[in-house]
C-alpha atoms as a PDB file:
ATOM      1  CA  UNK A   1      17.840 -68.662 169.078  1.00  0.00           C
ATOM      2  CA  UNK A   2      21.098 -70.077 170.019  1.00  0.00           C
ATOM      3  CA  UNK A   3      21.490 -66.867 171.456  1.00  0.00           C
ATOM      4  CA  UNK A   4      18.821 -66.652 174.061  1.00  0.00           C
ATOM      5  CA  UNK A   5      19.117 -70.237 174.713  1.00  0.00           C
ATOM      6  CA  UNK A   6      23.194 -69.340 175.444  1.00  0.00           C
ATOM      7  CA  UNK A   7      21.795 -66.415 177.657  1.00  0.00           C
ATOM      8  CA  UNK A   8      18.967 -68.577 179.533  1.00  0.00           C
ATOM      9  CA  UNK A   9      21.887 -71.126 180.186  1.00  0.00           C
ATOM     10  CA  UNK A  10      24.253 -69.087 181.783  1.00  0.00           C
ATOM     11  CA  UNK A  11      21.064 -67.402 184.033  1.00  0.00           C
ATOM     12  CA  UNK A  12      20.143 -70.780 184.823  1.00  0.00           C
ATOM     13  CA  UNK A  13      24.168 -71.204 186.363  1.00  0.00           C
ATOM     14  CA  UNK A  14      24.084 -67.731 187.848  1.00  0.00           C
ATOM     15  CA  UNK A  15      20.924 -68.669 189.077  1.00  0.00           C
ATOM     16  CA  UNK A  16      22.102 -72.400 190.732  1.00  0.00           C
ATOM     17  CA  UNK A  17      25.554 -70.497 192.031  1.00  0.00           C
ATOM     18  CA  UNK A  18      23.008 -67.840 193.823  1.00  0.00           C
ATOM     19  CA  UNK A  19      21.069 -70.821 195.368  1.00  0.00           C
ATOM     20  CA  UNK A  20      24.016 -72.524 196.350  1.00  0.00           C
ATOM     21  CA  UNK A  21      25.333 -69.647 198.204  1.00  0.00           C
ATOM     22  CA  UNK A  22      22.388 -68.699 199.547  1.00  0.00           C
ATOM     23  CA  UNK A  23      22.041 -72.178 201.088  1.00  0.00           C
ATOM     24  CA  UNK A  24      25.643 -72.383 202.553  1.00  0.00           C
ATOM     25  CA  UNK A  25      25.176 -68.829 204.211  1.00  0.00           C
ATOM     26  CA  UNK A  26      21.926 -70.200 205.733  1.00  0.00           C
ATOM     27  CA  UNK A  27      23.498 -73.434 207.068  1.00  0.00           C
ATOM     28  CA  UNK A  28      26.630 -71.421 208.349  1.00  0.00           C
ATOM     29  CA  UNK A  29      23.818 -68.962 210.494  1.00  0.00           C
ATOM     30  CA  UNK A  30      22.085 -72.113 211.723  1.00  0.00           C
ATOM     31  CA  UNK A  31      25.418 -73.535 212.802  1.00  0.00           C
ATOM     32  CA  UNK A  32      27.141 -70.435 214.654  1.00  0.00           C
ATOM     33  CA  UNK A  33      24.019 -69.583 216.045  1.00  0.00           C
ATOM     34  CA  UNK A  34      23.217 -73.579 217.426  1.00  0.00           C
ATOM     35  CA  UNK A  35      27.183 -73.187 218.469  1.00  0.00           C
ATOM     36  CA  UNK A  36      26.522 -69.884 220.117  1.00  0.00           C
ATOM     37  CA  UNK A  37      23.824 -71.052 222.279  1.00  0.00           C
ATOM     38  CA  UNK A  38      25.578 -73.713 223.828  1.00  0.00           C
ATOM     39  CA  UNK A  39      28.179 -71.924 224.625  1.00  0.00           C
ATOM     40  CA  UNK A  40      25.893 -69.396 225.813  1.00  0.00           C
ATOM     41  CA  UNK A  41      23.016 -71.183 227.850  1.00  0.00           C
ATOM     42  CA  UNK A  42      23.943 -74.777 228.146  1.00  0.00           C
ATOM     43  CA  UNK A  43      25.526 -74.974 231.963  1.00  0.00           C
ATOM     44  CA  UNK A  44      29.293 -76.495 231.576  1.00  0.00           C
ATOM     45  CA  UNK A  45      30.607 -78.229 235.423  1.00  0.00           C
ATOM     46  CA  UNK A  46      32.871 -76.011 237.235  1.00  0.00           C
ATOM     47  CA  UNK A  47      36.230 -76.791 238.967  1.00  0.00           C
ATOM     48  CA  UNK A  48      35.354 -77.936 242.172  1.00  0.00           C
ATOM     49  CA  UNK A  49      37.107 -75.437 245.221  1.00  0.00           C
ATOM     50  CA  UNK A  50      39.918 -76.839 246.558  1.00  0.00           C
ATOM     51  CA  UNK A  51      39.598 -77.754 250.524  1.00  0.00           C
ATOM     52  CA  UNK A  52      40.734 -75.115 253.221  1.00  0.00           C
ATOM     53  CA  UNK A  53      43.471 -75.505 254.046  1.00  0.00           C
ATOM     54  CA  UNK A  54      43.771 -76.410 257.805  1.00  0.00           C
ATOM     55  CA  UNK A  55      44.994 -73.525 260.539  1.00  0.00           C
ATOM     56  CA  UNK A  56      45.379 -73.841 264.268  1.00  0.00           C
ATOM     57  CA  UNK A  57      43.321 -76.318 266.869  1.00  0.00           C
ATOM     58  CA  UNK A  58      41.234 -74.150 268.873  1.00  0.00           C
ATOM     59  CA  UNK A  59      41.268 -76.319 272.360  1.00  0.00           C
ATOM     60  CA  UNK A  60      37.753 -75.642 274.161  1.00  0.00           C
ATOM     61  CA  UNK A  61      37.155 -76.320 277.667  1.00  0.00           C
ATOM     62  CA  UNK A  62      34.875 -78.947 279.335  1.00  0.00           C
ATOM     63  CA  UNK A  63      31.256 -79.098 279.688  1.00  0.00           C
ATOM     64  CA  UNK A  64      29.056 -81.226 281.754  1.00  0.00           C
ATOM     65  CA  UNK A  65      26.154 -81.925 279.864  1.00  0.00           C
ATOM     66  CA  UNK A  66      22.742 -83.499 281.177  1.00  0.00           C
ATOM     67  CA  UNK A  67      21.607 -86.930 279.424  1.00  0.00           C
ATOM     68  CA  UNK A  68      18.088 -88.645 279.717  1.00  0.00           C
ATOM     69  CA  UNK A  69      17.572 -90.667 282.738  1.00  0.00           C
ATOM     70  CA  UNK A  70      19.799 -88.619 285.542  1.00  0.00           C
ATOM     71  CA  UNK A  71      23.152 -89.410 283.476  1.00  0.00           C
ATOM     72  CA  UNK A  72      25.829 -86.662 282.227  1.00  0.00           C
ATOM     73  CA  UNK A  73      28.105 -86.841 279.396  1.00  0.00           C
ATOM     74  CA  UNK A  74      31.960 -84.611 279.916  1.00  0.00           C
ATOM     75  CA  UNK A  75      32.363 -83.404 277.039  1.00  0.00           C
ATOM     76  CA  UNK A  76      35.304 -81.581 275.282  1.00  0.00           C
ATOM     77  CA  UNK A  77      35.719 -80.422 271.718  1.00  0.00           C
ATOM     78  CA  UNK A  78      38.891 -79.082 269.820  1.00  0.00           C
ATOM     79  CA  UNK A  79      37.773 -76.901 266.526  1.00  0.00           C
ATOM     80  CA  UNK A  80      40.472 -77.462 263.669  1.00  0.00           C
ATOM     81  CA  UNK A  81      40.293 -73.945 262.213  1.00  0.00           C
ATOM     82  CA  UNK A  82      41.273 -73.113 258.212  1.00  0.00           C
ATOM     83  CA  UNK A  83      44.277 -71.242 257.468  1.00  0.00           C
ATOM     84  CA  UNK A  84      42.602 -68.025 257.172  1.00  0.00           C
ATOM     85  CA  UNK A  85      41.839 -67.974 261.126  1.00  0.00           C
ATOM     86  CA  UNK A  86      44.306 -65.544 261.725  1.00  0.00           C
ATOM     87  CA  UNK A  87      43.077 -65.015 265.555  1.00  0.00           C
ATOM     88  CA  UNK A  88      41.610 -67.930 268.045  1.00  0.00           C
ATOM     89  CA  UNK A  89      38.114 -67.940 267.710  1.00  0.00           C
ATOM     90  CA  UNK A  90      35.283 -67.094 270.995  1.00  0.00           C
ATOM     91  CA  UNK A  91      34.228 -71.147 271.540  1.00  0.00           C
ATOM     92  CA  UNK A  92      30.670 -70.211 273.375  1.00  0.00           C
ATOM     93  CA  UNK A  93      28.760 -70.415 270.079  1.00  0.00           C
ATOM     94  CA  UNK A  94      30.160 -73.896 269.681  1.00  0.00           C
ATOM     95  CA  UNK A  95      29.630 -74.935 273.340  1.00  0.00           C
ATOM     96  CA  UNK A  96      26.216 -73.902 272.900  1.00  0.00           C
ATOM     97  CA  UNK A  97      25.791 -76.176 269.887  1.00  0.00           C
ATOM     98  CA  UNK A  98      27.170 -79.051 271.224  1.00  0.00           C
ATOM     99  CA  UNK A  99      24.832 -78.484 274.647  1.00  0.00           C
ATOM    100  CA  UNK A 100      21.960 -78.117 272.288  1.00  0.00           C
ATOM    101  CA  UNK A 101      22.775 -81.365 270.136  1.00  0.00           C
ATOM    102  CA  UNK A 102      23.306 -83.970 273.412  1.00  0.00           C
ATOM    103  CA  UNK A 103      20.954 -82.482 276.123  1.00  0.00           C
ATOM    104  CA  UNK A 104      18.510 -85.549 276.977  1.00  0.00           C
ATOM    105  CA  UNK A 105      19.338 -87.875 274.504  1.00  0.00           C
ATOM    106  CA  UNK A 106      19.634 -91.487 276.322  1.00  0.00           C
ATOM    107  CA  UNK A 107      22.960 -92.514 277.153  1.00  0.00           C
ATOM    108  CA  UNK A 108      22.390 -95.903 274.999  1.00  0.00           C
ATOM    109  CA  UNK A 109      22.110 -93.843 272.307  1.00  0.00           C
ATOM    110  CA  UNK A 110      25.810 -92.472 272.529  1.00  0.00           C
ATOM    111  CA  UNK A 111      27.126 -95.573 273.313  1.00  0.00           C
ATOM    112  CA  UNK A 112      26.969 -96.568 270.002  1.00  0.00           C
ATOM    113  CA  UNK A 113      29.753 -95.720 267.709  1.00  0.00           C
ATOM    114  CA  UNK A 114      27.902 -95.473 264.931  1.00  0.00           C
ATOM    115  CA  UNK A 115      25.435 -93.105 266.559  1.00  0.00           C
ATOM    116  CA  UNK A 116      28.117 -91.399 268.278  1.00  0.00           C
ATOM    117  CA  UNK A 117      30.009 -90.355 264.733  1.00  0.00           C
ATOM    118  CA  UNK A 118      26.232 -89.260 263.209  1.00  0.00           C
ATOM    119  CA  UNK A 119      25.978 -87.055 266.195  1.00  0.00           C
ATOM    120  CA  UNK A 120      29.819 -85.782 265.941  1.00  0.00           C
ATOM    121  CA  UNK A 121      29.024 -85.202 262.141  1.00  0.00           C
ATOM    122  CA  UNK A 122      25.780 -83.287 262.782  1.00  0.00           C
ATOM    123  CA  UNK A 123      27.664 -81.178 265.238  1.00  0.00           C
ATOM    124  CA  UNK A 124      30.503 -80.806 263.034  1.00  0.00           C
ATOM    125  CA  UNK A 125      27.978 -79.577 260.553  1.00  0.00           C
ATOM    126  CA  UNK A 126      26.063 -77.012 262.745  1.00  0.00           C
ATOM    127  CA  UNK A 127      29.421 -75.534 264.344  1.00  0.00           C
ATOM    128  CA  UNK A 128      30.595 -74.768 260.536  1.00  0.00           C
ATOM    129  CA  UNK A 129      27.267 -72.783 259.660  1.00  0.00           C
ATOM    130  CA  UNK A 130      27.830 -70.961 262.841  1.00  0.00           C
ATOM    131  CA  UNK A 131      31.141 -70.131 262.338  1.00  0.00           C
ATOM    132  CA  UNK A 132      30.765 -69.647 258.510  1.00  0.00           C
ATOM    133  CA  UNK A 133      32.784 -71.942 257.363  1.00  0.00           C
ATOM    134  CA  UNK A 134      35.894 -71.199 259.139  1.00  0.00           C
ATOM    135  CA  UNK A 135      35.759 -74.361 260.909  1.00  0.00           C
ATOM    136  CA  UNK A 136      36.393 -77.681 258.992  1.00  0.00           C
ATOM    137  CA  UNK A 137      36.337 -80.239 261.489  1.00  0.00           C
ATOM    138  CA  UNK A 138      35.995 -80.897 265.293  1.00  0.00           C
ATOM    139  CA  UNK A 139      37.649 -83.580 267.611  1.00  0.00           C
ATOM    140  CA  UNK A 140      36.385 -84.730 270.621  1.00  0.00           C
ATOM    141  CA  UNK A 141      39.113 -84.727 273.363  1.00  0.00           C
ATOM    142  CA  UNK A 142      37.225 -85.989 275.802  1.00  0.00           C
ATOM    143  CA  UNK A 143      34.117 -87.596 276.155  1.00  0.00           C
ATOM    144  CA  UNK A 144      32.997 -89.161 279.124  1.00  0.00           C
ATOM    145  CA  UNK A 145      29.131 -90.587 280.405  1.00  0.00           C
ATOM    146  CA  UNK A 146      28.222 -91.450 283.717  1.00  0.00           C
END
């Protein structure tokens, strides 16, 4: 008897060991595989691009541009380029933008400031979708209402 009881022990220990192991492998494939998947499909932020850097002033010429209520506004523009602009740029899509953008709009309305940077920022905006993205800014060299 002290035999099979000797023999029934030491199953019972092979037995736990088994179990143990068994667990630990189990919890080991639950945590490479949680692991996995957030490396996997969990989105992780991206380094933001760095700005363009900036390339030559493209100087445009003047346009007279008809306002609401028998006024005009002068208007000249200067497009600050990026570095990768290796030629001047043809202006007439931006001209035709900026023609677009102030044509009848009320002359109180650009006397504002405020209103006048909005504007300036929506053209800014519309020029660098036009140009695909090789312009990063525009300056208004002249800007005159009558």
């Amino acid at each position: 008897m002290s035999k099979d009881g000797k023999a029934a022990d030491g199953a019972s220990k092979k037995s736990s060991k088994k179990k143990i192991i068994i667990i630990v492998l189990i919890l080991l494939a639950f945590g490479g595989g949680g692991a996995g998947s957030y490396f996997l499909f969990v989105p992780h932020p991206e380094e933001p691009e760095p700005p363009p850097e900036p390339g030559i002033v493209i100087p445009l010429e003047a346009i007279t541009i008809n306002l609401a209520d028998g006024h005009f506004l002068k208007l000249r523009i200067a497009l600050q380029a990026t570095a990768e602009v290796a030629e001047a740029l043809d202006g007439s899509k931006a001209l035709d933008i900026a023609i677009d953008l102030f044509s009848n709009r009320p002359i109180a309305e650009l006397s504002s400031n405020d209103e006048r940077k909005r504007i300036k920022q929506e053209l800014a905006e519309h020029i660098s979708e036009a140009y695909e993205k090789e312009i990063m800014d525009i300056y208004f060299t002249e800007f005159v209402m009558q």
